[in-house]
PDB file of N, CA and C in Angstrom:
ATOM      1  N   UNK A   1     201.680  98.726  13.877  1.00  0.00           N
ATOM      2  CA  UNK A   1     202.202  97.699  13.010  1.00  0.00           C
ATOM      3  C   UNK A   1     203.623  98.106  12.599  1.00  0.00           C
ATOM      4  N   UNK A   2     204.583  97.348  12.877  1.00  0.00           N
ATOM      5  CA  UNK A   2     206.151  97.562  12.565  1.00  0.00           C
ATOM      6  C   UNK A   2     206.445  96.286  10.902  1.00  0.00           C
ATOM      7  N   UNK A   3     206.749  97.028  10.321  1.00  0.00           N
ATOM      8  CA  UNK A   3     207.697  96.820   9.090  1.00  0.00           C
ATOM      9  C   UNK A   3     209.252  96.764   9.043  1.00  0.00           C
ATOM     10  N   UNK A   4     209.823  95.143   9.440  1.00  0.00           N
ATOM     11  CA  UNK A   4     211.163  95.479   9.120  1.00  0.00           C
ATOM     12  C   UNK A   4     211.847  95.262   8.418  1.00  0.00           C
ATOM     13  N   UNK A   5     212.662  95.877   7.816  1.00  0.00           N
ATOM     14  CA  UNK A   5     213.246  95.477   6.568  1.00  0.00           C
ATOM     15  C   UNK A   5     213.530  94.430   6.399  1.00  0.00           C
ATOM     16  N   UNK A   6     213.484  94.046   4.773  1.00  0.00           N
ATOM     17  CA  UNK A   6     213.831  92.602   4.773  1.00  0.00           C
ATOM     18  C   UNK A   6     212.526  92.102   4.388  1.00  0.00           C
ATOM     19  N   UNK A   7     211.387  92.405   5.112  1.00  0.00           N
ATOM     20  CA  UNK A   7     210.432  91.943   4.928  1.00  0.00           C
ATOM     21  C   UNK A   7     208.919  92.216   4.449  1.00  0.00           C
ATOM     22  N   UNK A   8     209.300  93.029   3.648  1.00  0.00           N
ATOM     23  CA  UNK A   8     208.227  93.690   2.406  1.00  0.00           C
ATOM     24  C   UNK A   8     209.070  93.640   1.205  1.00  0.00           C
ATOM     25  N   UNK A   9     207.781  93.545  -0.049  1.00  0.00           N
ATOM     26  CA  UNK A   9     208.650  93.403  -1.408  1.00  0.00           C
ATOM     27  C   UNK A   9     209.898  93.971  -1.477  1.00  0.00           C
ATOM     28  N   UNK A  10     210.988  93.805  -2.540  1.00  0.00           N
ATOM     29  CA  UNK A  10     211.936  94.538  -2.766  1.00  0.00           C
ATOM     30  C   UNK A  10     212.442  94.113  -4.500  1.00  0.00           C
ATOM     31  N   UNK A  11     212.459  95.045  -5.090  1.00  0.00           N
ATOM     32  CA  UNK A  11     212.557  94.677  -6.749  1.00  0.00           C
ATOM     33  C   UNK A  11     213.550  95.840  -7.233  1.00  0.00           C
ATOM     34  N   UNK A  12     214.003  95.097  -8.440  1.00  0.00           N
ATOM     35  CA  UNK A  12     214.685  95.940  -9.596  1.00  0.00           C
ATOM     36  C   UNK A  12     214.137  95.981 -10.706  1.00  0.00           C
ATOM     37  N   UNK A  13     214.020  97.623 -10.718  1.00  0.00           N
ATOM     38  CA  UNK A  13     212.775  97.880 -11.797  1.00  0.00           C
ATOM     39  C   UNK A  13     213.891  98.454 -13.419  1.00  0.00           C
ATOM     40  N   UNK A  14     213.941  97.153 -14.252  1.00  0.00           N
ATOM     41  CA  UNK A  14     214.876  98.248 -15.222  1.00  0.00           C
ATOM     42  C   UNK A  14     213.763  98.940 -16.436  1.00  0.00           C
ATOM     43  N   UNK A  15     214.731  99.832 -16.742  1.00  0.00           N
ATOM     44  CA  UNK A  15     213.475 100.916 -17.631  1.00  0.00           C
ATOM     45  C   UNK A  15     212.518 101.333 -16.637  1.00  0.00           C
ATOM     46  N   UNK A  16     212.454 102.124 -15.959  1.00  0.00           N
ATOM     47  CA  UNK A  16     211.090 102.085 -14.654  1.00  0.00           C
ATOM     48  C   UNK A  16     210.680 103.256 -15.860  1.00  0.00           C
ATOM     49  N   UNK A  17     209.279 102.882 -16.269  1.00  0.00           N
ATOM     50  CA  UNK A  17     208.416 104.101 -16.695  1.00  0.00           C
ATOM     51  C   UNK A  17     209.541 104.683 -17.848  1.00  0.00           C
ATOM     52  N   UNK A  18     210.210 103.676 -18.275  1.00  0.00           N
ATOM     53  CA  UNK A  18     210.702 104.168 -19.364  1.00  0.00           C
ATOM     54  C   UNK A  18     211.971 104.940 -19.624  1.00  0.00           C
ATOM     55  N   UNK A  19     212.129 104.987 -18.062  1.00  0.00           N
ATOM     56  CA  UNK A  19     213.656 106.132 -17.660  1.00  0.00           C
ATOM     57  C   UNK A  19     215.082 105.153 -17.521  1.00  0.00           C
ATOM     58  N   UNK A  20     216.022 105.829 -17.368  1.00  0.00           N
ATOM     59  CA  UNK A  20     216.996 105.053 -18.142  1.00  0.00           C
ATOM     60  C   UNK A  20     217.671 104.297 -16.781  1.00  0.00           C
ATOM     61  N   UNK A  21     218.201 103.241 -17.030  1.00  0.00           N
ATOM     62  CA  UNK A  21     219.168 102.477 -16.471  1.00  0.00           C
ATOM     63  C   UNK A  21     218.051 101.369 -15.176  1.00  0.00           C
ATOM     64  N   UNK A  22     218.387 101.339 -13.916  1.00  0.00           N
ATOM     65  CA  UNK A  22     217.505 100.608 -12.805  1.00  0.00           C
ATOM     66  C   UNK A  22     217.017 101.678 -11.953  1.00  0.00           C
ATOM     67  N   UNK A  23     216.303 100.980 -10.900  1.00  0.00           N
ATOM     68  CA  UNK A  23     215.797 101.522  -9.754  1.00  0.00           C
ATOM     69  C   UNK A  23     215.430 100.510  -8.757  1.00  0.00           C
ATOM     70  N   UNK A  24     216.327 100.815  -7.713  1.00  0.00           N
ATOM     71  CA  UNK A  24     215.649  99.435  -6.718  1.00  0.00           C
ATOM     72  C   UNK A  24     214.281 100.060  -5.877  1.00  0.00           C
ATOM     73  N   UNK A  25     213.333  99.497  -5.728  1.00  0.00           N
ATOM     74  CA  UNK A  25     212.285  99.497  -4.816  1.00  0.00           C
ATOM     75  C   UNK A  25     212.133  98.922  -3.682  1.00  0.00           C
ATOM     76  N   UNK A  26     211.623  99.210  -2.713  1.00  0.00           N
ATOM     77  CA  UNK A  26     211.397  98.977  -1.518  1.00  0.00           C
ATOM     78  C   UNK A  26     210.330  99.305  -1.079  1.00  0.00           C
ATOM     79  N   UNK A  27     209.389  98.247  -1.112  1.00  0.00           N
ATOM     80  CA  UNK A  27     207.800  98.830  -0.328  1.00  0.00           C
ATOM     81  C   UNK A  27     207.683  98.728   1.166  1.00  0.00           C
ATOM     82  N   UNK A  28     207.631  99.832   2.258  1.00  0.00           N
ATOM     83  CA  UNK A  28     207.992 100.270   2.858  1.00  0.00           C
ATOM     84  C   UNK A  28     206.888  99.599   4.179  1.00  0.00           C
ATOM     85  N   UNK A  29     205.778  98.857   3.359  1.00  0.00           N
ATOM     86  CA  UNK A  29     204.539  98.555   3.927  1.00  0.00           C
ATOM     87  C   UNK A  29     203.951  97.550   3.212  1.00  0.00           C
ATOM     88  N   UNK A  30     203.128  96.482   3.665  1.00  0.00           N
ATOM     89  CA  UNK A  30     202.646  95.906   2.743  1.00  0.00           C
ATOM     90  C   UNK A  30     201.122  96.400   2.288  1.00  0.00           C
ATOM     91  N   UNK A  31     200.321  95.585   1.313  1.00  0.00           N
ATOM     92  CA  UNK A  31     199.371  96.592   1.065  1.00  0.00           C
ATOM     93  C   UNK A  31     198.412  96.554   2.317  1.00  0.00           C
ATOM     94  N   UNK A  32     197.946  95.357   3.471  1.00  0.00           N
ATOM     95  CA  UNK A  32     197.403  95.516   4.502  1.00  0.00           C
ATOM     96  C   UNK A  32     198.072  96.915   5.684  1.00  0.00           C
ATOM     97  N   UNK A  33     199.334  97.016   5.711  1.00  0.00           N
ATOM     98  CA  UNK A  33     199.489  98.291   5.599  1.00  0.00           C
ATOM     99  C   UNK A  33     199.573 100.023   5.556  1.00  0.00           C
ATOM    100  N   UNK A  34     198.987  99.902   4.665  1.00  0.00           N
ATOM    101  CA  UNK A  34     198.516 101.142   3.835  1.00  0.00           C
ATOM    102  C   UNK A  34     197.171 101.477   4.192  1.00  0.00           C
ATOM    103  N   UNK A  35     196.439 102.812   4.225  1.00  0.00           N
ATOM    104  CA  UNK A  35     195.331 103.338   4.071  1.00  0.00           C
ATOM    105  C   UNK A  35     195.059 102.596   2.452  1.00  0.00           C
ATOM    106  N   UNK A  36     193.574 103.178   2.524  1.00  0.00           N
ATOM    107  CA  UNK A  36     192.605 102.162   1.076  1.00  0.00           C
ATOM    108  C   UNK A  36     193.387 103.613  -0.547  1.00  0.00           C
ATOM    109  N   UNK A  37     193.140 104.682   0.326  1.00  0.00           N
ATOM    110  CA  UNK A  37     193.735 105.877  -0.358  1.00  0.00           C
ATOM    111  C   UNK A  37     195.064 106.074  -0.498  1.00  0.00           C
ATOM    112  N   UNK A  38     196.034 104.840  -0.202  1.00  0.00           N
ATOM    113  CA  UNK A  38     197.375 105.449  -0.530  1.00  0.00           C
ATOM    114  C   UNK A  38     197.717 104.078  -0.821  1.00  0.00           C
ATOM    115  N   UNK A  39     198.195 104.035  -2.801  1.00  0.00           N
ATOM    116  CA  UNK A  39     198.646 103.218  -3.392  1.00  0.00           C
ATOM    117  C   UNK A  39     199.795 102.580  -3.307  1.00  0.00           C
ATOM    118  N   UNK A  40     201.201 104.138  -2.923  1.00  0.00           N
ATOM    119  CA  UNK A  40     202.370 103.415  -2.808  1.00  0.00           C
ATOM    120  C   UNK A  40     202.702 104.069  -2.280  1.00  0.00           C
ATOM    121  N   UNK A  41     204.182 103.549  -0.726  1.00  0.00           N
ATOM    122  CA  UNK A  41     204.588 103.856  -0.486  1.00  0.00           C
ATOM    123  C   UNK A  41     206.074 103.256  -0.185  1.00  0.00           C
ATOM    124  N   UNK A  42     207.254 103.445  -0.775  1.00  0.00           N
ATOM    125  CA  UNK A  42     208.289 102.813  -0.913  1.00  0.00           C
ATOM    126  C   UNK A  42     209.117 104.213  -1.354  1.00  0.00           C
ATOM    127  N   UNK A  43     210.357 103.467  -0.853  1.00  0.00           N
ATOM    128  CA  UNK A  43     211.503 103.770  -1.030  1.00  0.00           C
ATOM    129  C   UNK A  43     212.599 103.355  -2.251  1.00  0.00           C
ATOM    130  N   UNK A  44     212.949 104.534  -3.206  1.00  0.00           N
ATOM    131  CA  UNK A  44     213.501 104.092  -4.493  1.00  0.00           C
ATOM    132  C   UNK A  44     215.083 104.322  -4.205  1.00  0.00           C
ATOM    133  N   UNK A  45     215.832 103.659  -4.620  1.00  0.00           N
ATOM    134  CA  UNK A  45     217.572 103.918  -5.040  1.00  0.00           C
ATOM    135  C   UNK A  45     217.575 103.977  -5.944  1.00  0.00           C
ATOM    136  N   UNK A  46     218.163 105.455  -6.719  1.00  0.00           N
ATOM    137  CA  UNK A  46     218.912 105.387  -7.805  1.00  0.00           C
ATOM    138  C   UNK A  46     219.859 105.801  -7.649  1.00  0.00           C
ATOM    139  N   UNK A  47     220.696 104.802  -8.456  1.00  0.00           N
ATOM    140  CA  UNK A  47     221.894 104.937  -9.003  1.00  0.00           C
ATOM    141  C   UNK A  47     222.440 106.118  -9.960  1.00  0.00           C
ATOM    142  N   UNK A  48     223.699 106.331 -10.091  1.00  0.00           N
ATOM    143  CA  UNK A  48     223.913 107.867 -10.445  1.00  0.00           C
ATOM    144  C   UNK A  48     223.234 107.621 -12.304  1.00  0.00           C
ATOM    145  N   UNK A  49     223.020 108.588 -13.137  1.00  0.00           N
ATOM    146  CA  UNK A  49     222.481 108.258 -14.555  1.00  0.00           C
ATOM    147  C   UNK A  49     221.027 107.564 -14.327  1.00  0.00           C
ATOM    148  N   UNK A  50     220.796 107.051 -13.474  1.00  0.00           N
ATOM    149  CA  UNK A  50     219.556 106.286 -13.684  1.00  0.00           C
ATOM    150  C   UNK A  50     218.305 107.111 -13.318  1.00  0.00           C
ATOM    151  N   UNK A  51     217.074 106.345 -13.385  1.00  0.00           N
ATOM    152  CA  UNK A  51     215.528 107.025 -13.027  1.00  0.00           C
ATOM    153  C   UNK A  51     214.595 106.600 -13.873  1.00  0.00           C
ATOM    154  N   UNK A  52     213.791 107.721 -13.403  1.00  0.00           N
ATOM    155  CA  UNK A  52     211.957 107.064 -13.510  1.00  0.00           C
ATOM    156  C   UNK A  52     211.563 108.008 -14.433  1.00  0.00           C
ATOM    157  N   UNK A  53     211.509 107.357 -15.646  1.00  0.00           N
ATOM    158  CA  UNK A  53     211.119 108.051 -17.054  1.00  0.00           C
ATOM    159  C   UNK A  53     209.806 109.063 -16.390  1.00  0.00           C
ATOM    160  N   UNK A  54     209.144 109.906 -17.399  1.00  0.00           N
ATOM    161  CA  UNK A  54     208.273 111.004 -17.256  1.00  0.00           C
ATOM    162  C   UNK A  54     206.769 110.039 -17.000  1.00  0.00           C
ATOM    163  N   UNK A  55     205.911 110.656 -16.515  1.00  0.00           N
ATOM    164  CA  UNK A  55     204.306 109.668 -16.457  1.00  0.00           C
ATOM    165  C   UNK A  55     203.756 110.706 -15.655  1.00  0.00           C
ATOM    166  N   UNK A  56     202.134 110.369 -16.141  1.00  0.00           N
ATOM    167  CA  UNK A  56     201.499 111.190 -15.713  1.00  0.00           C
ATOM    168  C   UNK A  56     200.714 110.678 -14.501  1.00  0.00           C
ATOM    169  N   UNK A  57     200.112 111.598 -13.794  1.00  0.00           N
ATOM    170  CA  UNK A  57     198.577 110.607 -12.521  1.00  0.00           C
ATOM    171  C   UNK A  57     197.814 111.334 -12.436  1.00  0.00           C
ATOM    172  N   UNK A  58     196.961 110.665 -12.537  1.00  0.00           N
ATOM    173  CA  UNK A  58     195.284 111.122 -13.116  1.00  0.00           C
ATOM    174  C   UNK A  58     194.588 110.600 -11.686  1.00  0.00           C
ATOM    175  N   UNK A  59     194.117 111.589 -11.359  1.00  0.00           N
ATOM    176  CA  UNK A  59     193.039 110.965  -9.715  1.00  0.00           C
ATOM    177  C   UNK A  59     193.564 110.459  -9.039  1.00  0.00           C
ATOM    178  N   UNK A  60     195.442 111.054  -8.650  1.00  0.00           N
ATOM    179  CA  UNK A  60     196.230 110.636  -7.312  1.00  0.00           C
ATOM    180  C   UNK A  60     197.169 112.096  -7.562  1.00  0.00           C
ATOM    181  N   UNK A  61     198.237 112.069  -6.337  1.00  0.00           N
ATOM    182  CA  UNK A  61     199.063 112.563  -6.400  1.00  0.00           C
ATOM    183  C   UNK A  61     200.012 111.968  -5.533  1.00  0.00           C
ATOM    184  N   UNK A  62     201.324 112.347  -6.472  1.00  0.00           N
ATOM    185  CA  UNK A  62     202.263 110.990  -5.970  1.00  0.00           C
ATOM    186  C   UNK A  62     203.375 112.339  -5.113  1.00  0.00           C
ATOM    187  N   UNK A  63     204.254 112.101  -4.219  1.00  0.00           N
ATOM    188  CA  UNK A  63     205.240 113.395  -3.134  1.00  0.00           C
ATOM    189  C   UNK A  63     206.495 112.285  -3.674  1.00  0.00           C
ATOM    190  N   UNK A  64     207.236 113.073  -3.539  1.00  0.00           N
ATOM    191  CA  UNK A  64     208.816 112.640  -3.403  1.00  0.00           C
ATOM    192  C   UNK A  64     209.695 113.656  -2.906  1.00  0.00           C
ATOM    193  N   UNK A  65     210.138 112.545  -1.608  1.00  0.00           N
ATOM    194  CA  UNK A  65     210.886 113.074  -0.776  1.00  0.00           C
ATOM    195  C   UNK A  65     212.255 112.833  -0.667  1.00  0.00           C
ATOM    196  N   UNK A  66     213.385 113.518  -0.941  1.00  0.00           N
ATOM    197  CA  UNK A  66     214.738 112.963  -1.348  1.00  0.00           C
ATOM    198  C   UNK A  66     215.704 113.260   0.034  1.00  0.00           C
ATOM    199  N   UNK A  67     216.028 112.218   0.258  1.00  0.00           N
ATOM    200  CA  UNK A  67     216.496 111.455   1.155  1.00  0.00           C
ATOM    201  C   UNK A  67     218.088 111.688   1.457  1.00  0.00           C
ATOM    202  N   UNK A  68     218.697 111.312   0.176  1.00  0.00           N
ATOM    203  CA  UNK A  68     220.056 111.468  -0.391  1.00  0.00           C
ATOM    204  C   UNK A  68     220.203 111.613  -1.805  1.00  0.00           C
ATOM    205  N   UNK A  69     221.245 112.319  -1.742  1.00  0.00           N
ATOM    206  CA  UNK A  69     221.719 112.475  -3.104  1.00  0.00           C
ATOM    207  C   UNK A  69     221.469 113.673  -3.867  1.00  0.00           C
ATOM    208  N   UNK A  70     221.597 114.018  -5.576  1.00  0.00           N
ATOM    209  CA  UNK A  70     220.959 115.091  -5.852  1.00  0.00           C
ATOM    210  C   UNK A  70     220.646 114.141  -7.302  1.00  0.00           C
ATOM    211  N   UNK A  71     219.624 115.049  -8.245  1.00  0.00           N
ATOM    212  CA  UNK A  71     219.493 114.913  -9.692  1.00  0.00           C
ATOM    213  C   UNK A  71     218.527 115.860  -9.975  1.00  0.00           C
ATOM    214  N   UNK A  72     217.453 115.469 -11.233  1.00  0.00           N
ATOM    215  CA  UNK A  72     216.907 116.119 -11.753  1.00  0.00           C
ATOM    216  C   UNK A  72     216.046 115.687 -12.081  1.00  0.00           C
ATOM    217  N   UNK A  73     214.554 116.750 -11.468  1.00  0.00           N
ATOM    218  CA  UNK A  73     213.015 115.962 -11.838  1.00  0.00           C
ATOM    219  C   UNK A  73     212.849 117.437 -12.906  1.00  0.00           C
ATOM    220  N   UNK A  74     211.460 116.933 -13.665  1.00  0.00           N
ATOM    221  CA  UNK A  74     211.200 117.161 -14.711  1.00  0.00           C
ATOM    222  C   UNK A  74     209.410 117.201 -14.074  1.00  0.00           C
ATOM    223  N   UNK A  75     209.047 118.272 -14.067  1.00  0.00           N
ATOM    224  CA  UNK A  75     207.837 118.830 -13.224  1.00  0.00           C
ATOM    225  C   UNK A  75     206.835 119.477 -14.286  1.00  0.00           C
ATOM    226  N   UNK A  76     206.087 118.799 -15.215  1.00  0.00           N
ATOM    227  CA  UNK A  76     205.374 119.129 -16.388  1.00  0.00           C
ATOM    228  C   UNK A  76     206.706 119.766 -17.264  1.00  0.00           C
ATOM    229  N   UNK A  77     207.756 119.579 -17.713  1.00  0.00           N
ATOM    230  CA  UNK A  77     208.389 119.569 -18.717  1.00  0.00           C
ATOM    231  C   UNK A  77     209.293 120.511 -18.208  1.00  0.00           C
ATOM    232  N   UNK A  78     209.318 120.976 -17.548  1.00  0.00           N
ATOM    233  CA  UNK A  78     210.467 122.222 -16.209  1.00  0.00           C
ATOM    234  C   UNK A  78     211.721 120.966 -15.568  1.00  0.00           C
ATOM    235  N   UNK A  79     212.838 121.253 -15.954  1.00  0.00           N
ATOM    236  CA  UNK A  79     213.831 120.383 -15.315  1.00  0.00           C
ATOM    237  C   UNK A  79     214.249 121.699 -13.589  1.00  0.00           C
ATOM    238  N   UNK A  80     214.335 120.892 -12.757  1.00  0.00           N
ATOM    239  CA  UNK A  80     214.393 121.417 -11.810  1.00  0.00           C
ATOM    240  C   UNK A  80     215.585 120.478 -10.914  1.00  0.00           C
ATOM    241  N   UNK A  81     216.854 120.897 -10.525  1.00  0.00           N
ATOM    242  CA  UNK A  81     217.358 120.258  -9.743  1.00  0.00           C
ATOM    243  C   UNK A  81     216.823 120.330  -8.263  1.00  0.00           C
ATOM    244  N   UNK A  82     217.100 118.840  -7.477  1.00  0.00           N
ATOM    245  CA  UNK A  82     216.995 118.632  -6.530  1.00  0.00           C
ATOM    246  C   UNK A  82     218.031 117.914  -5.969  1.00  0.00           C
ATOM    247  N   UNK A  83     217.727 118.064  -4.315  1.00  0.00           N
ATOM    248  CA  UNK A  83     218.867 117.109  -3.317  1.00  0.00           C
ATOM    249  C   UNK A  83     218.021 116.614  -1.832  1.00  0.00           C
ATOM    250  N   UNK A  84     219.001 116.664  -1.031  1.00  0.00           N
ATOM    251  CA  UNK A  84     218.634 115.948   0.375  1.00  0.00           C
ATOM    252  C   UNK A  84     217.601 116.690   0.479  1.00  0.00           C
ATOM    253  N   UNK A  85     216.726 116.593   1.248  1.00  0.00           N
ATOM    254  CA  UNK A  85     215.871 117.832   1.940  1.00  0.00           C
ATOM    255  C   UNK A  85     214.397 117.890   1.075  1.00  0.00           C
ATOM    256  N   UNK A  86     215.093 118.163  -0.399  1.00  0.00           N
ATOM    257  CA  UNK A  86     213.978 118.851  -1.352  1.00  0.00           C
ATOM    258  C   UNK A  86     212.490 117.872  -1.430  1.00  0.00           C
ATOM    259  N   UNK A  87     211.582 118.365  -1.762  1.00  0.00           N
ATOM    260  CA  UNK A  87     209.984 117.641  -1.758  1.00  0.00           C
ATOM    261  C   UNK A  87     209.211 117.741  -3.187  1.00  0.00           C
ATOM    262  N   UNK A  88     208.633 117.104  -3.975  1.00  0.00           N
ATOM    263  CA  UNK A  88     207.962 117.280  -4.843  1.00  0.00           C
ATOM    264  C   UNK A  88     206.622 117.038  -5.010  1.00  0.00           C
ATOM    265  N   UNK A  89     205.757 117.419  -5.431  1.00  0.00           N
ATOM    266  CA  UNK A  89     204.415 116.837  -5.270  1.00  0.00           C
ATOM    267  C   UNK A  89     203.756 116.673  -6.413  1.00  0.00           C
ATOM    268  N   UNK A  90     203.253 115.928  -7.429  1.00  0.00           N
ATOM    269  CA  UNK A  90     202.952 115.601  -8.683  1.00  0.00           C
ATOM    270  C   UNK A  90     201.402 115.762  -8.253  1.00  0.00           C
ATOM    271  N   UNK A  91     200.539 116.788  -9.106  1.00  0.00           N
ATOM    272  CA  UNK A  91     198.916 116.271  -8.723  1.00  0.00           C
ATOM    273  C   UNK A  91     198.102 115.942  -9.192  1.00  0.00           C
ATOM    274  N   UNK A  92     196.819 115.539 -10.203  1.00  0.00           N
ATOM    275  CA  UNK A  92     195.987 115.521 -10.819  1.00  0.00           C
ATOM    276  C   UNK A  92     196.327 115.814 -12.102  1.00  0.00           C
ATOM    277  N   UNK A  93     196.888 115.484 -13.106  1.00  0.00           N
ATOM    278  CA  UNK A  93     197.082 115.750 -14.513  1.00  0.00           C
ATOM    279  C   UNK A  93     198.179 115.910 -14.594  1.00  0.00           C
ATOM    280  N   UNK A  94     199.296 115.879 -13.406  1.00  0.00           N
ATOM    281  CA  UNK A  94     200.079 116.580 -13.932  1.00  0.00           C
ATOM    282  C   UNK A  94     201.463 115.175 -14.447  1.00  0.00           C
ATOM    283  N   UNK A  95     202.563 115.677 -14.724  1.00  0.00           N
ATOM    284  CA  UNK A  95     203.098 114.449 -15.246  1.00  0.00           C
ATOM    285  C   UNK A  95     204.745 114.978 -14.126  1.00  0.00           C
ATOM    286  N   UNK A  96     205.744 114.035 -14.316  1.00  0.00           N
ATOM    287  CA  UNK A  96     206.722 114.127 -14.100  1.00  0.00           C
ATOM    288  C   UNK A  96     207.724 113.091 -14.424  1.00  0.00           C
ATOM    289  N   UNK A  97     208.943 113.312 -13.781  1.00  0.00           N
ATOM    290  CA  UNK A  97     209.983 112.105 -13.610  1.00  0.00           C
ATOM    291  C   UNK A  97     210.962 112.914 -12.870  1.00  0.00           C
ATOM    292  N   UNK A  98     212.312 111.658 -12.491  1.00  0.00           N
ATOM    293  CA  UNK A  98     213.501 111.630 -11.770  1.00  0.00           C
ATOM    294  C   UNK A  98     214.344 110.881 -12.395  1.00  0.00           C
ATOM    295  N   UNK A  99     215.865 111.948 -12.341  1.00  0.00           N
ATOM    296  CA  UNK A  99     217.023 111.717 -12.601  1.00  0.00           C
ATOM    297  C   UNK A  99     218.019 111.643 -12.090  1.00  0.00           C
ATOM    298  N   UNK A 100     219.070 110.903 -11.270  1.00  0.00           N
ATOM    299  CA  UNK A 100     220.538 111.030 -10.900  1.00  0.00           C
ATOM    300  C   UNK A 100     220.843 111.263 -11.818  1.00  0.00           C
ATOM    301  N   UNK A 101     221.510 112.809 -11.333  1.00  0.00           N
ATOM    302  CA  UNK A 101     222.734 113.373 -12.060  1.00  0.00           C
ATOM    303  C   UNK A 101     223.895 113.444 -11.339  1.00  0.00           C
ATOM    304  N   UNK A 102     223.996 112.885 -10.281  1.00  0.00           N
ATOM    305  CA  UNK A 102     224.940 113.305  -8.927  1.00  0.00           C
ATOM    306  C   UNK A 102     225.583 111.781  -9.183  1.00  0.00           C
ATOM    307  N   UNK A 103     227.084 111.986  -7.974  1.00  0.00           N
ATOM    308  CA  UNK A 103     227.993 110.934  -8.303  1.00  0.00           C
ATOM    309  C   UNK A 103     227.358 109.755  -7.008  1.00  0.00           C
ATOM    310  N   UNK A 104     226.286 109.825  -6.249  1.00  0.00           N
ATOM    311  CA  UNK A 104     226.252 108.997  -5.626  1.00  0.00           C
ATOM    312  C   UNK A 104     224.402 108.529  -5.585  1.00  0.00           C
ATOM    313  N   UNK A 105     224.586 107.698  -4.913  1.00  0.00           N
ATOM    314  CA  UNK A 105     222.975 106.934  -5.012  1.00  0.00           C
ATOM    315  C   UNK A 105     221.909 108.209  -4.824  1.00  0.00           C
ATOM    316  N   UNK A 106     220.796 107.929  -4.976  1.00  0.00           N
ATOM    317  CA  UNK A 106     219.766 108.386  -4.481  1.00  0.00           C
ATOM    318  C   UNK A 106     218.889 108.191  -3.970  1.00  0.00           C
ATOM    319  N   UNK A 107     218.260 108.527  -3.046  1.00  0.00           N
ATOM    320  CA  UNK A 107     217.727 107.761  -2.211  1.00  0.00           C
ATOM    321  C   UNK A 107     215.903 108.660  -1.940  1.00  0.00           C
ATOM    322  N   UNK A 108     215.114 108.207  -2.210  1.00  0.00           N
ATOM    323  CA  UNK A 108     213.515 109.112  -2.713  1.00  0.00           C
ATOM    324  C   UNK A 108     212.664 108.133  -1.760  1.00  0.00           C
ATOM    325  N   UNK A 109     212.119 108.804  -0.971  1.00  0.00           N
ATOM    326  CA  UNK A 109     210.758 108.224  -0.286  1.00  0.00           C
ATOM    327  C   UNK A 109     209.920 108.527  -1.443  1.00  0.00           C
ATOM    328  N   UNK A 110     209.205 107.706  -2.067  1.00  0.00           N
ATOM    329  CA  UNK A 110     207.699 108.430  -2.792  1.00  0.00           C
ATOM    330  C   UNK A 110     206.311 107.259  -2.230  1.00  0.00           C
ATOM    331  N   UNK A 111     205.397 108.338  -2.582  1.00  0.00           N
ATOM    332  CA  UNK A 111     204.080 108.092  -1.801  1.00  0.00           C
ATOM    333  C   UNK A 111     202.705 108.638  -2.771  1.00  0.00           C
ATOM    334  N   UNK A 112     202.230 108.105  -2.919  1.00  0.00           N
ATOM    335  CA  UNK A 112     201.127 107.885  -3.938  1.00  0.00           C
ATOM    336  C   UNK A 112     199.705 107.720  -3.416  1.00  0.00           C
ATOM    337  N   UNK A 113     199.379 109.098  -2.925  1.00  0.00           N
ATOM    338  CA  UNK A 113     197.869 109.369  -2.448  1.00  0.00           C
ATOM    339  C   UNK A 113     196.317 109.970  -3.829  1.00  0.00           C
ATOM    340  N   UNK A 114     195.595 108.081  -3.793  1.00  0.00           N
ATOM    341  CA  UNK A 114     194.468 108.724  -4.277  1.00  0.00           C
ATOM    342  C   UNK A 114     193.858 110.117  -4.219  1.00  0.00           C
ATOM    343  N   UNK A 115     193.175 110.963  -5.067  1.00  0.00           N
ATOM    344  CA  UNK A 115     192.462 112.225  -4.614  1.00  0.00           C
ATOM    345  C   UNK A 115     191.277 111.886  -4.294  1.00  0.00           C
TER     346      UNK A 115
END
């Protein structure tokens, strides 16, 4: 099954989870899609200053994979910079968020697997 752009949701999330400024989304799949075990999978832009306030997941774990750019996630209350390359994995209780701190977009695969 091919997904081409353009043609799965695409939104601007302001306040996402409470974090400051926008975030564009891109669901990468629709939910036919997806395995029954994997809630989300899309592609976020943020803009420099912007992101995805702190939240927790309870009986999933969500990966973020950064694409472009750099900022700063917040990994149970640990600020940790990240960039291109870097991976995160949020699991069972645990909480997080994402920040552009960098002068250019950012660009995050994240993926949201039930446990």
């Amino acid at each position: 099954m091919v997904f081409k752009k353009g043609t799965t949701k695409e939104e601007v999330r302001v306040a996402m989870r409470q974090g400051p400024g926008e975030v564009h989304v891109r669901e990468l799949t629709d939910a036919a899609g997806r395995p029954a075990k994997c809630r989300v999978f899309s592609e976020f832009i943020i803009n420099p200053g912007c992101g995805i306030g702190e939240h927790p997941h309870v009986g999933e774990t969500e990966f973020y994979y950064i694409i472009a750019g750099s900022g700063v996630v917040c990994d149970n209350g640990t600020e940790v910079p990240v960039s291109a390359g870097d991976t995160m994995s949020t699991g069972n209780g645990s909480t997080h968020s994402i920040t552009n701190t960098g002068s250019e977009p950012m660009v995050v695969l994240g993926c949201v697997v039930l446990d």
